[in-house]
Protein backbone atom coordinates (compact mmCIF):
# COMPACT_ATOMS: atom_id res chain seq x y z
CA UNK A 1 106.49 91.44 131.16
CA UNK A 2 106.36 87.88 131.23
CA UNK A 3 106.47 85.77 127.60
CA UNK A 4 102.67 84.68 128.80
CA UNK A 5 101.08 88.27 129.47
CA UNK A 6 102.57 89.36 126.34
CA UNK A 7 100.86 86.48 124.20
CA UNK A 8 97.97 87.42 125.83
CA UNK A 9 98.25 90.85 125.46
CA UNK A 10 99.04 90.33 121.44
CA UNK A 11 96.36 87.56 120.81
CA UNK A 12 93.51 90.61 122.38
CA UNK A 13 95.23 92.77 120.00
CA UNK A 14 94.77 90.22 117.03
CA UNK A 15 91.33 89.26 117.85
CA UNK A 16 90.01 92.71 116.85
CA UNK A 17 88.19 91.33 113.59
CA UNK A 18 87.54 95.00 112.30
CA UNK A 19 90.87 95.30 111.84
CA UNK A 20 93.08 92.07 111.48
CA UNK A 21 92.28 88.59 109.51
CA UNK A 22 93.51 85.10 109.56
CA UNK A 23 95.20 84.88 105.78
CA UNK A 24 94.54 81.43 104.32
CA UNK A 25 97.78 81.69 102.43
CA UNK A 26 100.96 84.07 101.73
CA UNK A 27 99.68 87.09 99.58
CA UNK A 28 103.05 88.59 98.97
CA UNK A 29 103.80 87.57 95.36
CA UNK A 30 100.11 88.50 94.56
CA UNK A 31 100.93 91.66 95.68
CA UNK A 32 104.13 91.64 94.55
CA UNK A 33 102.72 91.33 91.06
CA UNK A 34 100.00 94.40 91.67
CA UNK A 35 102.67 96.37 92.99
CA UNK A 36 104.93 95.98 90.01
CA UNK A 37 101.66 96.92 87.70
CA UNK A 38 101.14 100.14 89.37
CA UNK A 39 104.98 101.27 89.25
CA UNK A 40 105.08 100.44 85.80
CA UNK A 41 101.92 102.57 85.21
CA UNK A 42 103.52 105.26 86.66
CA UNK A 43 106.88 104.89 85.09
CA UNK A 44 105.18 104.88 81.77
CA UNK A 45 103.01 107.99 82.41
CA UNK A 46 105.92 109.62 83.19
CA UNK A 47 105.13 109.83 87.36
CA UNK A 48 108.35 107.88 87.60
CA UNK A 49 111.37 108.07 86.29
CA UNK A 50 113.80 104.76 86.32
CA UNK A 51 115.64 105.10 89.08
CA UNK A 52 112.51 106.26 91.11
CA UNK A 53 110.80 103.04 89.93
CA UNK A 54 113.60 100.74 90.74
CA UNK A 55 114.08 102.18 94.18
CA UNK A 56 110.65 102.25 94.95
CA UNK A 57 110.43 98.00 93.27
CA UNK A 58 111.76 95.38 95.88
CA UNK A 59 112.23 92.48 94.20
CA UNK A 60 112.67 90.15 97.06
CA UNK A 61 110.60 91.62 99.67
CA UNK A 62 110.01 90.31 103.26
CA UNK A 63 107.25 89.42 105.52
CA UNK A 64 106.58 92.42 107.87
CA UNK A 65 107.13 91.78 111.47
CA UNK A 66 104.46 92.16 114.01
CA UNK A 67 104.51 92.64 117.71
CA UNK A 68 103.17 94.73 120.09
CA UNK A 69 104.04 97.66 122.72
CA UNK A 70 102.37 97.16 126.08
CA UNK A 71 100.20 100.48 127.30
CA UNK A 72 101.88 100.28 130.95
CA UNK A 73 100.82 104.11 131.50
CA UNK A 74 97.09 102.83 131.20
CA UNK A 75 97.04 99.62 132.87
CA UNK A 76 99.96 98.11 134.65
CA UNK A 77 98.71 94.68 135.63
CA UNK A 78 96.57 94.26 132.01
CA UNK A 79 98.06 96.28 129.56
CA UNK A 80 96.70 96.64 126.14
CA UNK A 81 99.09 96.98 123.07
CA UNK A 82 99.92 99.02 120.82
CA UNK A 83 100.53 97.34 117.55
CA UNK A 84 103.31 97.80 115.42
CA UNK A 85 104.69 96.12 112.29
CA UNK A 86 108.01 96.76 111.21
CA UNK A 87 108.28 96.85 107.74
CA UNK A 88 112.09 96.34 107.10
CA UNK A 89 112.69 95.54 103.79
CA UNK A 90 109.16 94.59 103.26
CA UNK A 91 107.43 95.22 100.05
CA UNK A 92 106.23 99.00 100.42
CA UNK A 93 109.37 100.21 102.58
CA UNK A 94 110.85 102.09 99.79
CA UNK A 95 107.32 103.26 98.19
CA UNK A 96 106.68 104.67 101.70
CA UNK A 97 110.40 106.51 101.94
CA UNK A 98 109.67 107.43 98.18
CA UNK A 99 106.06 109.20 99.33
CA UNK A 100 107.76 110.85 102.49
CA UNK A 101 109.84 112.71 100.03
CA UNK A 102 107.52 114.07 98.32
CA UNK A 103 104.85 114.76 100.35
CA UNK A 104 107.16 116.12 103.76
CA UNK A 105 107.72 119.84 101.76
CA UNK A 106 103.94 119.95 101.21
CA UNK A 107 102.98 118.69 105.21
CA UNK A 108 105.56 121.07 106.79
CA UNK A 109 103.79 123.98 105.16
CA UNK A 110 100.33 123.36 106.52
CA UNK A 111 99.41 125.49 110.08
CA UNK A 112 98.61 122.30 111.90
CA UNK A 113 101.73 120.60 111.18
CA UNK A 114 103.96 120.24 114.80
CA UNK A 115 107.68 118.46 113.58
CA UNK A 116 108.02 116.81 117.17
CA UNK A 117 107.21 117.35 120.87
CA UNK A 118 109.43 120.55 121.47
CA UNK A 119 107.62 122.35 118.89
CA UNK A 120 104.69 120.85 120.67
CA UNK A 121 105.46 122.25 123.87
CA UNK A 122 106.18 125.72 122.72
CA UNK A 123 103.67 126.44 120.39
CA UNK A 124 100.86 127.08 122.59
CA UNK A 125 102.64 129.93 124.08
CA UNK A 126 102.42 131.50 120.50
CA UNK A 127 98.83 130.53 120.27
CA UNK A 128 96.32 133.00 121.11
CA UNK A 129 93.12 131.33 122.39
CA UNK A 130 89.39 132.90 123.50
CA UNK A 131 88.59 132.31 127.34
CA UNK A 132 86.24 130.01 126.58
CA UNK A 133 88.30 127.42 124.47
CA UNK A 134 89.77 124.43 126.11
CA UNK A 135 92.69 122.10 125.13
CA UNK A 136 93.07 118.77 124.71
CA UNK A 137 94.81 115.78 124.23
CA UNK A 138 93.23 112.66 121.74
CA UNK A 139 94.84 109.12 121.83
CA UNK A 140 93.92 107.83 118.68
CA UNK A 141 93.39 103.85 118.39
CA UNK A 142 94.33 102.18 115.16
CA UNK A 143 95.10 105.59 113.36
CA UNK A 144 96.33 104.09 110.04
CA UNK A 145 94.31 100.92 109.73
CA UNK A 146 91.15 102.46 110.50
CA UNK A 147 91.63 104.81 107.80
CA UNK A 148 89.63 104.00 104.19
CA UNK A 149 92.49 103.87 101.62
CA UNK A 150 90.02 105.59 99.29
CA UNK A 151 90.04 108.16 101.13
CA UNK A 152 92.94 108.56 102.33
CA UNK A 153 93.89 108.86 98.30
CA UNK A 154 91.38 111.69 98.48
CA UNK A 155 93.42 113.72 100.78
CA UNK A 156 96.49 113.56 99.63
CA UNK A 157 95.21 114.26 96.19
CA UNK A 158 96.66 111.33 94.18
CA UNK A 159 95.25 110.48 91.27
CA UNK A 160 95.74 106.53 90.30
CA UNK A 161 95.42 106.97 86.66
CA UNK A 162 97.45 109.73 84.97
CA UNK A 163 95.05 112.73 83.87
C-alpha cells in the first residue's frame, strides 16, 4: 500500500468522532497523577501489595503508538483499517499484564471461552446443536472502545473502592 492510501485510510479511521478526539494538549502526567492515586488506594486497602504496585506504576511512561491494519480481505482497492495502538511501555502496559494475571484463571473456566483458533475449529464437532440452529461468524467494529468503562467494571466485578 502506498504511504498516500494509507494516510487516507488512517485519517477515515480518525475521523470517526464517536470514538477518537483531537487532544488540545498531552494528558499523560494528568493521568499519570490519577493513575498513581488509584494504585496507592489499592496498595493501602491491601488490593496490592508493594511489588504488585511498583510493577503495575511506570514512572516514565510513553505515548502509545497508533497506526492502522488495512482490511484487504474486504476491500482491496479501498480498504478500511483496523486500528491498533501499541502500548509499549505506555502508562497502563503493566496494569493490563497485572489484570491478565488475575483474571486469565477465572476466563479459562467459563463455557464460552475458545484459547485460540484450533480450539475454535474443533469444538463444534463436540457441540451438539438442534436442526434448526445456525452458526455464525460476527466481526465486531471497535470492540474495546465502544465498550462503557462503567460497565465494563460491572462485568468483571471490580469494585473501585475497597468494601
Amino acid at each position: 500500500m502506498d504511504v498516500d492510501k494509507y494516510l487516507g485510510m488512517a485519517e477515515r479511521v480518525l475521523r470517526d468522532v464517536e470514538t477518537y478526539r483531537v487532544l488540545k494538549y498531552d494528558p499523560t502526567d494528568e493521568f499519570l497523577f490519577k493513575y498513581k492515586e488509584i494504585l496507592e488506594d489499592g496498595r493501602s486497602g491491601g488490593l496490592l501489595s508493594g511489588d504488585e504496585y511498583e510493577f503495575i506504576l511506570n514512572r516514565h511512561p510513553k505515548i502509545a503508538t497508533f497506526y492502522c491494519l488495512p482490511k484487504v480481505h474486504k476491500n482491496l482497492d479501498e480498504p478500511s483499517g483496523s486500528p491498533i495502538v501499541s502500548g509499549v511501555n505506555n502508562l497502563t502496559q503493566n496494569g493490563s499484564l497485572y489484570i491478565d494475571k488475575v483474571l486469565r484463571p477465572l476466563v479459562e473456566t467459563l463455557p464460552s471461552y475458545i484459547r485460540d483458533t484450533k480450539q475454535a475449529l474443533n469444538r463444534p464437532s463436540n457441540l451438539k446443536f438442534s436442526p434448526t440452529a445456525q452458526l455464525c461468524n460476527l466481526d465486531v467494529e471497535s470492540l474495546y472502545s465502544s465498550i462503557p468503562h462503567d460497565r465494563g467494571i460491572e462485568h468483571v466485578g471490580f469494585s473501585p473502592t475497597p468494601s
